[in-house]
Each structure stands twice: as structure tokens, then as C-alpha cells.
PDB file of N, CA and C in Angstrom:
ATOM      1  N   UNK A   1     -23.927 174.353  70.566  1.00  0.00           N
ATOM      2  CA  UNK A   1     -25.167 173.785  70.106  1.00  0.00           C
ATOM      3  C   UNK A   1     -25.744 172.826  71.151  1.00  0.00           C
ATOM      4  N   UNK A   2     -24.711 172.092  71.565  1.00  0.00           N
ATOM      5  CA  UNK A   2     -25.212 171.316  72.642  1.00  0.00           C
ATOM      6  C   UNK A   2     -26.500 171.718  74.160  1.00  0.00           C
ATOM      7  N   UNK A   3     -25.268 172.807  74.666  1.00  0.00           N
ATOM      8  CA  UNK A   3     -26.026 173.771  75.663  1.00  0.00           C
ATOM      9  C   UNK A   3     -27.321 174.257  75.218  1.00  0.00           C
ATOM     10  N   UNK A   4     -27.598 174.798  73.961  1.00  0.00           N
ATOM     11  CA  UNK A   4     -28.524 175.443  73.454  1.00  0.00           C
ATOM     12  C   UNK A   4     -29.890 174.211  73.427  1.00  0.00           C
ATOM     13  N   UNK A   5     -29.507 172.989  72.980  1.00  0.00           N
ATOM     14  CA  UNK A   5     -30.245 171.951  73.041  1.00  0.00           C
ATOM     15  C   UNK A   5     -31.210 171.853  74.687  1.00  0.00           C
ATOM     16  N   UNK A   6     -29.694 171.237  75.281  1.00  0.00           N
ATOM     17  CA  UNK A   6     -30.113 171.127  76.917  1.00  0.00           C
ATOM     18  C   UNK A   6     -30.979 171.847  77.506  1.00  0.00           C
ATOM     19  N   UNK A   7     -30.372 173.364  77.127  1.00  0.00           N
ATOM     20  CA  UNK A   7     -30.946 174.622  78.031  1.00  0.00           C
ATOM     21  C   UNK A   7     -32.247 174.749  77.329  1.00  0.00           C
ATOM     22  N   UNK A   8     -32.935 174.860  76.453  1.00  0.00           N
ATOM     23  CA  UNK A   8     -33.990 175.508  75.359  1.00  0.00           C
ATOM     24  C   UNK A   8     -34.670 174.481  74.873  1.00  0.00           C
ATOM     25  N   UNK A   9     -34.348 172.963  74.771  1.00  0.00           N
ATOM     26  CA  UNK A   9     -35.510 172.070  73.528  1.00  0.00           C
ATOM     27  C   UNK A   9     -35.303 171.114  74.526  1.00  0.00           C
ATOM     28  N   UNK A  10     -34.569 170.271  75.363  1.00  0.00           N
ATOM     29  CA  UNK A  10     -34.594 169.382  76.340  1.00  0.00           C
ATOM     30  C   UNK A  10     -35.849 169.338  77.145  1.00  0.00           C
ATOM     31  N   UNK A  11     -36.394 168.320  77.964  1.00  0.00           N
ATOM     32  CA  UNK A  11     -37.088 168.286  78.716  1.00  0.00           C
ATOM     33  C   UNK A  11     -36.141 167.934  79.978  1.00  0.00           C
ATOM     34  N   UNK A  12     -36.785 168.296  81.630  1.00  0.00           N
ATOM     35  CA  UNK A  12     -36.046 168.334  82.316  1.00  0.00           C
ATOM     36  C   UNK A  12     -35.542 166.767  82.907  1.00  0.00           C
ATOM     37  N   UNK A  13     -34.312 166.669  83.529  1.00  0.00           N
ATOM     38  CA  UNK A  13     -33.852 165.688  84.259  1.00  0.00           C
ATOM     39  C   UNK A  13     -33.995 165.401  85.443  1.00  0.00           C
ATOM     40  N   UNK A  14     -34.165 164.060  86.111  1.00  0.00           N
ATOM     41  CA  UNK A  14     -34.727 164.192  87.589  1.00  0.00           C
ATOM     42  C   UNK A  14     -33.073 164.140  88.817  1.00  0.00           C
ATOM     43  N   UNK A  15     -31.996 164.406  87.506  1.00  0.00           N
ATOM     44  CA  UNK A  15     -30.975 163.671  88.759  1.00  0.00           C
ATOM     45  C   UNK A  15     -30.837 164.963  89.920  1.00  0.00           C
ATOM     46  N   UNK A  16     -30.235 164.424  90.971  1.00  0.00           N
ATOM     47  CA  UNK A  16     -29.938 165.498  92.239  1.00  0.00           C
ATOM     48  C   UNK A  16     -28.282 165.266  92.159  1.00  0.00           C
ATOM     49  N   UNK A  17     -27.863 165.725  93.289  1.00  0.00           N
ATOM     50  CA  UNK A  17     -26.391 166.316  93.635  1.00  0.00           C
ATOM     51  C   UNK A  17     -26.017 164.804  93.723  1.00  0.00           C
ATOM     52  N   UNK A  18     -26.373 163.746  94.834  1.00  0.00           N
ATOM     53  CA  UNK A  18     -26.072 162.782  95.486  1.00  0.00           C
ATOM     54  C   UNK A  18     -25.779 161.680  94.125  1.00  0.00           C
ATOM     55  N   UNK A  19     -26.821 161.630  93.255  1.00  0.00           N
ATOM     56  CA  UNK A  19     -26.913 160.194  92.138  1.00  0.00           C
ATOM     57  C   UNK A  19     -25.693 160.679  91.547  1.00  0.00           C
ATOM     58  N   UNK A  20     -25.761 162.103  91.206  1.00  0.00           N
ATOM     59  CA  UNK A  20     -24.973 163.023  90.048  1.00  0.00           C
ATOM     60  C   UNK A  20     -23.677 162.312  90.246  1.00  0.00           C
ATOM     61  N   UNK A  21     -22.821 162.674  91.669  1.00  0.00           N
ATOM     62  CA  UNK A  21     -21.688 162.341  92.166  1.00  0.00           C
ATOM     63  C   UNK A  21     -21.181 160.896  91.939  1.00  0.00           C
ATOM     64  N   UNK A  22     -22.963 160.002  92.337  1.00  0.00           N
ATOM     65  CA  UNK A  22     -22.345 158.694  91.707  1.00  0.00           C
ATOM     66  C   UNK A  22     -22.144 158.318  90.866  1.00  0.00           C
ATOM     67  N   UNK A  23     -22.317 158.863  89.608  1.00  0.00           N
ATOM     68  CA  UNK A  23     -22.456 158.421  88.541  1.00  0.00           C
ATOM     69  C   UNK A  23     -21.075 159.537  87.783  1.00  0.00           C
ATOM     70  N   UNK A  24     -20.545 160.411  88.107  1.00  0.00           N
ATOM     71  CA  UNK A  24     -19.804 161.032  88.156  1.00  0.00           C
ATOM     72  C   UNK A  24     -18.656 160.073  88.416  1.00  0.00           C
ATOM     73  N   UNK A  25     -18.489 159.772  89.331  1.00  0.00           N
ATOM     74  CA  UNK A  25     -17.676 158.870  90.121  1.00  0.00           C
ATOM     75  C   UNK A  25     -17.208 157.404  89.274  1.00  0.00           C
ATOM     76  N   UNK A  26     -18.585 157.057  88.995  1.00  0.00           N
ATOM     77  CA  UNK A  26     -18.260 155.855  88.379  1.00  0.00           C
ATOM     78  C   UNK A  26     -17.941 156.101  86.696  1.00  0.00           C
ATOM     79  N   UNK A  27     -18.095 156.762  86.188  1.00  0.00           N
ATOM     80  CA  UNK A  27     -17.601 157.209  85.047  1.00  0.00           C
ATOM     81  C   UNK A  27     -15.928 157.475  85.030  1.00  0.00           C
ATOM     82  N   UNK A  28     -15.851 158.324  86.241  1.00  0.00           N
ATOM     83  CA  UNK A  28     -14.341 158.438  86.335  1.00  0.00           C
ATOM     84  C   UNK A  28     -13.234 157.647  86.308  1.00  0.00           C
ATOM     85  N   UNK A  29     -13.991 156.531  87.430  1.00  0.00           N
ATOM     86  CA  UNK A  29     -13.434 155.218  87.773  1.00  0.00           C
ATOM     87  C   UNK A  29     -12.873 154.055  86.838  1.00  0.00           C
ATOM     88  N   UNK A  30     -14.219 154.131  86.163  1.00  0.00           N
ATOM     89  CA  UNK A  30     -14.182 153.652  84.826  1.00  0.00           C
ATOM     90  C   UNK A  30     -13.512 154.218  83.853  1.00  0.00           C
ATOM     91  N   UNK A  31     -13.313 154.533  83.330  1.00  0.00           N
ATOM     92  CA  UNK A  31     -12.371 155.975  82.402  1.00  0.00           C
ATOM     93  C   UNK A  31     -10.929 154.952  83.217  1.00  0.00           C
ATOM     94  N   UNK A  32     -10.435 155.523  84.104  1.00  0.00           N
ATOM     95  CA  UNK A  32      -9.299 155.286  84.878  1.00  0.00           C
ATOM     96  C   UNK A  32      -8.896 153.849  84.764  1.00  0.00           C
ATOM     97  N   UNK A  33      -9.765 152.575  84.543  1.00  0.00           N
ATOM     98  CA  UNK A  33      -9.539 151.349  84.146  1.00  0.00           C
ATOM     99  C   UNK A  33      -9.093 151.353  83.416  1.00  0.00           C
ATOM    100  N   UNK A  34     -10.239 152.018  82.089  1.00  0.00           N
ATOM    101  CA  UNK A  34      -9.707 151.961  81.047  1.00  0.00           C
ATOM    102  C   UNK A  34      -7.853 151.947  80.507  1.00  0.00           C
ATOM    103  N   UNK A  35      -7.353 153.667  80.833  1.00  0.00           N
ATOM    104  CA  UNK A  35      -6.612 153.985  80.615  1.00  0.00           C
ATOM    105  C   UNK A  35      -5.617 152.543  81.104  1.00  0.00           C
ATOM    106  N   UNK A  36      -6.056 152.012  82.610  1.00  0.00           N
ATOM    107  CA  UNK A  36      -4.448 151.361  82.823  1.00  0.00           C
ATOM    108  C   UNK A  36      -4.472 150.143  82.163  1.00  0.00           C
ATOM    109  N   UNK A  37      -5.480 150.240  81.672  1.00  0.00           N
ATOM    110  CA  UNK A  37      -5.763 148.337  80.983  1.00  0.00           C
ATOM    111  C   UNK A  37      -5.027 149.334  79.342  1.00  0.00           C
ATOM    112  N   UNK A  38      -5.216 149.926  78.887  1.00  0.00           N
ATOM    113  CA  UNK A  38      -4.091 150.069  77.884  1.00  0.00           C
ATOM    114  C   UNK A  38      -2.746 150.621  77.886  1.00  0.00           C
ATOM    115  N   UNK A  39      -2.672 150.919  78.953  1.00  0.00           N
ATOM    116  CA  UNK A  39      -1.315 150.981  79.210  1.00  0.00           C
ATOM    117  C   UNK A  39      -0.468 149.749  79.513  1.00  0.00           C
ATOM    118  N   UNK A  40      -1.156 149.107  80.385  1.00  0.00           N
ATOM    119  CA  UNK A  40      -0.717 147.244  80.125  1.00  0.00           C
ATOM    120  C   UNK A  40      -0.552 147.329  79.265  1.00  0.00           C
ATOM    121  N   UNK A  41      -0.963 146.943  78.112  1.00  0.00           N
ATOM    122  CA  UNK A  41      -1.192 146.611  76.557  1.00  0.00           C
ATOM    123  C   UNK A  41      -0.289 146.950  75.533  1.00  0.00           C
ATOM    124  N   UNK A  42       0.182 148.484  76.421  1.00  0.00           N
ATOM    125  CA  UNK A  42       0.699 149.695  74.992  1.00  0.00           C
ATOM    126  C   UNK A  42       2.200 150.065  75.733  1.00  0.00           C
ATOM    127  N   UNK A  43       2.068 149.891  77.131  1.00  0.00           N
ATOM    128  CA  UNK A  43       3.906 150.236  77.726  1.00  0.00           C
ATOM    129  C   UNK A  43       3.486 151.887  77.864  1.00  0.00           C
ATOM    130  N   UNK A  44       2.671 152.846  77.621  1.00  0.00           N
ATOM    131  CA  UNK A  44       2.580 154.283  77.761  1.00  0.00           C
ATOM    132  C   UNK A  44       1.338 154.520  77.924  1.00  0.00           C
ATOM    133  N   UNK A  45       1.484 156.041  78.288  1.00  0.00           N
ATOM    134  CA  UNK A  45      -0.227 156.340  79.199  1.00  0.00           C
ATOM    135  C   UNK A  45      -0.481 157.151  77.627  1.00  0.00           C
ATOM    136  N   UNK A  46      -1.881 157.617  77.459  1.00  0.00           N
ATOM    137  CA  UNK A  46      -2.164 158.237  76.171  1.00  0.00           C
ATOM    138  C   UNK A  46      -2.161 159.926  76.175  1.00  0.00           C
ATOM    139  N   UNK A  47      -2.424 159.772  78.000  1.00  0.00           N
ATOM    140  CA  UNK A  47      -1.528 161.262  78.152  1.00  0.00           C
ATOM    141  C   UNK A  47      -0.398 161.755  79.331  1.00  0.00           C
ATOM    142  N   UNK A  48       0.609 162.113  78.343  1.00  0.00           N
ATOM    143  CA  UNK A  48       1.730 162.504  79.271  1.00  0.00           C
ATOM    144  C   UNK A  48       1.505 162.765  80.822  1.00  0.00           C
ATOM    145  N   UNK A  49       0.997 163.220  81.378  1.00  0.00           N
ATOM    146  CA  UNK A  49       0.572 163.832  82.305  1.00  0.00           C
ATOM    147  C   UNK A  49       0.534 162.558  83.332  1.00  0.00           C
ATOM    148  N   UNK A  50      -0.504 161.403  82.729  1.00  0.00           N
ATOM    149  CA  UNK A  50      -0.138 160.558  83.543  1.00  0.00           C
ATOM    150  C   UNK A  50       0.888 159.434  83.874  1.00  0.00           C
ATOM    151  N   UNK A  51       1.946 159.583  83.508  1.00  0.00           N
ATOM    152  CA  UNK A  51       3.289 159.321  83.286  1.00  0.00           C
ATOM    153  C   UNK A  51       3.900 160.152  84.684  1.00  0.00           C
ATOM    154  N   UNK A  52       3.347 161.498  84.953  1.00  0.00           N
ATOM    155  CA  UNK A  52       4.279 162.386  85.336  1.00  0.00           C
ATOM    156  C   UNK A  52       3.479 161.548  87.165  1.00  0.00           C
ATOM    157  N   UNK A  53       2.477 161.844  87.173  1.00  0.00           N
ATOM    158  CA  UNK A  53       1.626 161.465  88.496  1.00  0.00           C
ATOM    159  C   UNK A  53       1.541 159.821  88.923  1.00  0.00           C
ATOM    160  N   UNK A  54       1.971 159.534  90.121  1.00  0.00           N
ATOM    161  CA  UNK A  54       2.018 158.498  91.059  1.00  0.00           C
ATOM    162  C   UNK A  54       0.477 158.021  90.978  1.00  0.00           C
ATOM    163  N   UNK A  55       0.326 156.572  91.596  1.00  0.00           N
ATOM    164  CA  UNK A  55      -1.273 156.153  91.428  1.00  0.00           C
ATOM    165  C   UNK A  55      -2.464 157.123  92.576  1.00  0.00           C
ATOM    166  N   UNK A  56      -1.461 157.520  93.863  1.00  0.00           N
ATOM    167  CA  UNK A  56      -2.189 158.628  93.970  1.00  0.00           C
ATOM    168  C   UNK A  56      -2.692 159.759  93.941  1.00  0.00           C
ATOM    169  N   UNK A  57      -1.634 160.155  93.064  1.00  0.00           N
ATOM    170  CA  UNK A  57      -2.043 161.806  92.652  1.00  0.00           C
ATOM    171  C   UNK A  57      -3.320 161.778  91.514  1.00  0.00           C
ATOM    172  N   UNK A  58      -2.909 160.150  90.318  1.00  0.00           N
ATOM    173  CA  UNK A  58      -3.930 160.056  89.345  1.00  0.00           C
ATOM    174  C   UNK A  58      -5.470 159.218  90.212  1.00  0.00           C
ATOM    175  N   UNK A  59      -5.441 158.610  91.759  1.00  0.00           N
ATOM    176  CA  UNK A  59      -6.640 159.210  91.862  1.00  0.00           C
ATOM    177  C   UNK A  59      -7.143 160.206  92.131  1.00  0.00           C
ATOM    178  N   UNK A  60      -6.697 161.097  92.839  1.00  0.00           N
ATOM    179  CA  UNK A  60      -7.021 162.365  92.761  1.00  0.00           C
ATOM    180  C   UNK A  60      -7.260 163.265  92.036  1.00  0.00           C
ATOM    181  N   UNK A  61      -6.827 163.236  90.819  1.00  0.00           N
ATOM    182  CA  UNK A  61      -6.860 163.873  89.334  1.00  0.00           C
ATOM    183  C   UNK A  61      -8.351 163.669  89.017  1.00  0.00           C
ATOM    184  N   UNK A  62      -8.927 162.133  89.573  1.00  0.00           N
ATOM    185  CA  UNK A  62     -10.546 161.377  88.497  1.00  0.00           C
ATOM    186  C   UNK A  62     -11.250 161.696  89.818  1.00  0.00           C
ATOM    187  N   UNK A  63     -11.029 161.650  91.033  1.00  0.00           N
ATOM    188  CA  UNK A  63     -12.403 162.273  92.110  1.00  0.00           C
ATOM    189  C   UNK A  63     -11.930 163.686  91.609  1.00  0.00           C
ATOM    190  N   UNK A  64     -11.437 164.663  91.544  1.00  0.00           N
ATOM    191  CA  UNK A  64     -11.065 166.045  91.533  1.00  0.00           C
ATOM    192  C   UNK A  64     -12.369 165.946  90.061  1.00  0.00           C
ATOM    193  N   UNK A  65     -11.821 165.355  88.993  1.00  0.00           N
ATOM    194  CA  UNK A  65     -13.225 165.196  87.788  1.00  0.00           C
ATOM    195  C   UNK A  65     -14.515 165.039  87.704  1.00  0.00           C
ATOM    196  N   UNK A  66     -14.388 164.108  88.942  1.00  0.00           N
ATOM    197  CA  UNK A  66     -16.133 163.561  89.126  1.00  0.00           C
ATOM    198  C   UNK A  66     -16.706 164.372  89.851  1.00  0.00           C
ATOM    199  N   UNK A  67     -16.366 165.284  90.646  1.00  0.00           N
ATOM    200  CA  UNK A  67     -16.447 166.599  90.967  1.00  0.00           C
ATOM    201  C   UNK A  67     -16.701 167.465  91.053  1.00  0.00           C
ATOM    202  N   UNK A  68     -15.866 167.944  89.314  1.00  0.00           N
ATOM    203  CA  UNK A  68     -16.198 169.393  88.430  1.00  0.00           C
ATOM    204  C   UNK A  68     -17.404 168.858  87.905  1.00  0.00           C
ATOM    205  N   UNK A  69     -17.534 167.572  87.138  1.00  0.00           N
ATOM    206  CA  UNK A  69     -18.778 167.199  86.516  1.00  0.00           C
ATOM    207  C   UNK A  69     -19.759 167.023  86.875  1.00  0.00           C
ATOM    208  N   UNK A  70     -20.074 166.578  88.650  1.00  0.00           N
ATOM    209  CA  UNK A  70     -21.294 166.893  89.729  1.00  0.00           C
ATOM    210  C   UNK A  70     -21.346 168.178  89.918  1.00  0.00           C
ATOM    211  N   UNK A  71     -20.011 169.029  89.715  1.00  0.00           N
ATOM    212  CA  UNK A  71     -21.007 170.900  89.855  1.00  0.00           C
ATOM    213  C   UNK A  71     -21.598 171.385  88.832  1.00  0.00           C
ATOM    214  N   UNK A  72     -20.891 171.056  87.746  1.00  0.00           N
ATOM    215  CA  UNK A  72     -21.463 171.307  85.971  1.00  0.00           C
ATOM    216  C   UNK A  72     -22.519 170.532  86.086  1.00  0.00           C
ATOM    217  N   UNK A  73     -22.969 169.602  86.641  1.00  0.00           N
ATOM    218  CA  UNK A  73     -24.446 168.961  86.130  1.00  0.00           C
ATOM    219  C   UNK A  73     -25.263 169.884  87.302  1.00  0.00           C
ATOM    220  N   UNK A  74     -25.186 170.263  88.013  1.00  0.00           N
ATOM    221  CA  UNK A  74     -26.073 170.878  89.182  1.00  0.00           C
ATOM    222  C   UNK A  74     -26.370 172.194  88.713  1.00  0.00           C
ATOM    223  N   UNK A  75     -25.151 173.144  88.473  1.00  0.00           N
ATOM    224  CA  UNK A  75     -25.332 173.994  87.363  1.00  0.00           C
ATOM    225  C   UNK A  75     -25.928 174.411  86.286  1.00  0.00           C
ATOM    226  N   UNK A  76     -25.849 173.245  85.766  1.00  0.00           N
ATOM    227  CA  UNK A  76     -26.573 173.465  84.297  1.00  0.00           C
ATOM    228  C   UNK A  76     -27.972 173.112  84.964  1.00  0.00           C
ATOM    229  N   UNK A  77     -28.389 172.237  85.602  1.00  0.00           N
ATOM    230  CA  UNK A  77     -29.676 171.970  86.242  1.00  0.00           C
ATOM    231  C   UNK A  77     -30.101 173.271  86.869  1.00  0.00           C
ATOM    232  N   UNK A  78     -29.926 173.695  87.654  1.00  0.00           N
ATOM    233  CA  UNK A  78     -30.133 175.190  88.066  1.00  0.00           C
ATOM    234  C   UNK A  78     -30.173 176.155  87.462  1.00  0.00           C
ATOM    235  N   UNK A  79     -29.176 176.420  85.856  1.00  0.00           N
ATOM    236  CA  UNK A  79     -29.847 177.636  85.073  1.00  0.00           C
ATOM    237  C   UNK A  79     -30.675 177.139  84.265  1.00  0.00           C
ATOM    238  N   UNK A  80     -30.911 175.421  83.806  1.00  0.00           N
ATOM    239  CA  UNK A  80     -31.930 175.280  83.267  1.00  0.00           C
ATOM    240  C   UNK A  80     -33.577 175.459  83.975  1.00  0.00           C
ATOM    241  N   UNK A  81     -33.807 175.442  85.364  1.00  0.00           N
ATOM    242  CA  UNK A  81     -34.093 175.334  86.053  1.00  0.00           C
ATOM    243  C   UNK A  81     -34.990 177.555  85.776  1.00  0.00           C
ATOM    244  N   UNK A  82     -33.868 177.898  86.124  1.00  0.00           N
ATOM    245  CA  UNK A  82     -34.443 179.371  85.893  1.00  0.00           C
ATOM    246  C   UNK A  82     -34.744 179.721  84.192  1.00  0.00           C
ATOM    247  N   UNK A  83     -34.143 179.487  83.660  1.00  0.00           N
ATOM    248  CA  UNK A  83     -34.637 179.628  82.260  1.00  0.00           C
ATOM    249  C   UNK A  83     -36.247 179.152  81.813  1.00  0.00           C
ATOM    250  N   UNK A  84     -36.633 178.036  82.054  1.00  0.00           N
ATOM    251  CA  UNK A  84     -37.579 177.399  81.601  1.00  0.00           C
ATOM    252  C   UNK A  84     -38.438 177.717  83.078  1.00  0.00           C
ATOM    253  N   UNK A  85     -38.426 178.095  84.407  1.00  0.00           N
ATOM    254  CA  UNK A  85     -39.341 177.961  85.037  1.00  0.00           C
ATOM    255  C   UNK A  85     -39.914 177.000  85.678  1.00  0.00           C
ATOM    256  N   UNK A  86     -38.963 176.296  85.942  1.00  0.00           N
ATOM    257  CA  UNK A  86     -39.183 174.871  86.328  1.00  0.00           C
ATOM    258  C   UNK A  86     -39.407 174.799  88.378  1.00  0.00           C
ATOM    259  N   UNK A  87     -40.219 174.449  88.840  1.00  0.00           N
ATOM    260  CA  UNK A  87     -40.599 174.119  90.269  1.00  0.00           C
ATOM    261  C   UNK A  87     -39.403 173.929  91.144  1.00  0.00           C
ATOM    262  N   UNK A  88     -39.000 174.404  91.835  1.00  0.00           N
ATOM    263  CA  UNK A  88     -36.991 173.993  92.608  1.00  0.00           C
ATOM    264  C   UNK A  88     -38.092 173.800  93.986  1.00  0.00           C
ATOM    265  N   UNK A  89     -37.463 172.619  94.872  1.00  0.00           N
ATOM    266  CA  UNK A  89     -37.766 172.618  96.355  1.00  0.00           C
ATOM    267  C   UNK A  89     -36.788 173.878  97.383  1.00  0.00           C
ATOM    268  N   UNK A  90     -37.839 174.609  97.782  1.00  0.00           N
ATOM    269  CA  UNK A  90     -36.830 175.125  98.683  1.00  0.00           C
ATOM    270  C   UNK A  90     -36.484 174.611  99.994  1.00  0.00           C
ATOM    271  N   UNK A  91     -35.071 175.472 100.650  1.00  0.00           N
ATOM    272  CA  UNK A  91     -34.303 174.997 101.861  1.00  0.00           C
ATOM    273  C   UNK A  91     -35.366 174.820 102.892  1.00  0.00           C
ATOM    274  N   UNK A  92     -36.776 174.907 103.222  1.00  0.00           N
ATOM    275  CA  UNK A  92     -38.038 174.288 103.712  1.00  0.00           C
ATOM    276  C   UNK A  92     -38.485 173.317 103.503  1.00  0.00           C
ATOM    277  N   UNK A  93     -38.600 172.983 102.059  1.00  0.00           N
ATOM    278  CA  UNK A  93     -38.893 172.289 101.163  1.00  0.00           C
ATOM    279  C   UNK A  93     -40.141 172.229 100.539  1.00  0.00           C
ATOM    280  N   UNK A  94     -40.769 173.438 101.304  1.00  0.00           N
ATOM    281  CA  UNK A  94     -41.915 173.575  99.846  1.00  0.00           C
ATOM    282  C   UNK A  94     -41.391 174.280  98.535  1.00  0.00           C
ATOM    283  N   UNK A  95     -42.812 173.768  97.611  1.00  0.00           N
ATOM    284  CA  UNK A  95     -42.330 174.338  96.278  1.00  0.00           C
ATOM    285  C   UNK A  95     -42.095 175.507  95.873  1.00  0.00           C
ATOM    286  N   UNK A  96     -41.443 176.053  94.910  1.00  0.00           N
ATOM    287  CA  UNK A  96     -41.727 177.608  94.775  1.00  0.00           C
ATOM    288  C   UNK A  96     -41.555 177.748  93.013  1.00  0.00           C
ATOM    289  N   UNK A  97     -42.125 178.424  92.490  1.00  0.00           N
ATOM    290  CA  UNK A  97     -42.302 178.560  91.101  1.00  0.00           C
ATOM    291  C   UNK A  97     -41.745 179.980  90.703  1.00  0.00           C
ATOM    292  N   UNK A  98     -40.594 180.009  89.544  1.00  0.00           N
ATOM    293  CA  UNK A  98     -40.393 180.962  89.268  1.00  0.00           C
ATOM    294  C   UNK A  98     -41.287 182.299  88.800  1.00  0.00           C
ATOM    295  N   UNK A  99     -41.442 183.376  88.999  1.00  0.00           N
ATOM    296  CA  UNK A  99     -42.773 183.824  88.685  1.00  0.00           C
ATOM    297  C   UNK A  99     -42.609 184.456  87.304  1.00  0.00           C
ATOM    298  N   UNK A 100     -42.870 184.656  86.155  1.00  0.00           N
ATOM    299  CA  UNK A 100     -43.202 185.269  85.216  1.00  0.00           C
ATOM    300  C   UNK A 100     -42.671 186.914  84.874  1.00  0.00           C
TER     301      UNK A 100
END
């Protein structure tokens, strides 16, 4: 239902690859606080997994995330992008309009 929203009744978003990543990033980052500030708290991680991984494998785990979620947002921007007909800059950078 979600997708169906995004893709079909949404209006479009202005983010690009570059903000995407940051904000990607900082979500991750954040997320990743989270978790160790309750693990202080609690003596255990909430998922096994990070128990099993060293502090650098679990950063690598949240950039490896922020990541998938900068290609999934570019993605979904791009078939929303052809679906609805929306203006894309091309590798020139003039405009080009999907045609009908």
C-alpha cells in the first residue's frame, strides 16, 4: 500500500543521490547510537547479530544500510519518475520529458 501511495497519489520529491546518502547516513548513525546507548542500559544488543560483530564490522553493517537505502530511494525516484512522466535531467543536462 505504501509503494502504491508513493508511486501513484504522491507528489514528487526534490532529493538527489548526494542529500539521499546524507541523510541515509545519518539515520544509520543514529539508529547505531541508539542501539549502544541501550545496550549500556540493558547488558545485550536487541539483535543477536550484533553480539556476534566487532565495532567494526557493526560499522560496516549501518554504511552497507545507508547505502541500500540511497539506492532504494534513487530507485523508487526513477520508476516514479517513469510512471508519472516526470522531467529527469539528462547526462548533458538538458531536460527531456517522457513522451506519451
Amino acid at each position: 500500500m505504501l509503494l502504491t501511495d508513493l508511486l501513484l497519489l504522491s507528489p514528487p520529491w526534490a532529493i538527489s543521490a548526494i542529500p539521499a546518502l546524507g541523510l541515509s547516513l545519518a539515520i544509520a548513525f543514529a539508529y547505531w547510537f541508539w542501539i549502544e546507548l541501550c545496550y549500556s542500559y540493558n547488558g545485550f544488543y536487541p539483535y543477536p547479530l550484533f553480539t556476534l560483530l566487532d565495532t567494526q564490522q557493526r560499522a560496516g553493517l549501518f554504511v552497507g544500510s545507508a547505502f541500500l537505502m540511497t539506492a532504494s530511494t534513487v530507485a523508487l525516484k526513477w520508476v516514479y519518475a517513469r510512471l508519472n512522466g516526470i522531467e529527469q535531467p539528462s547526462r548533458l543536462g538538458s531536460r527531456q520529458k517522457k513522451k506519451a
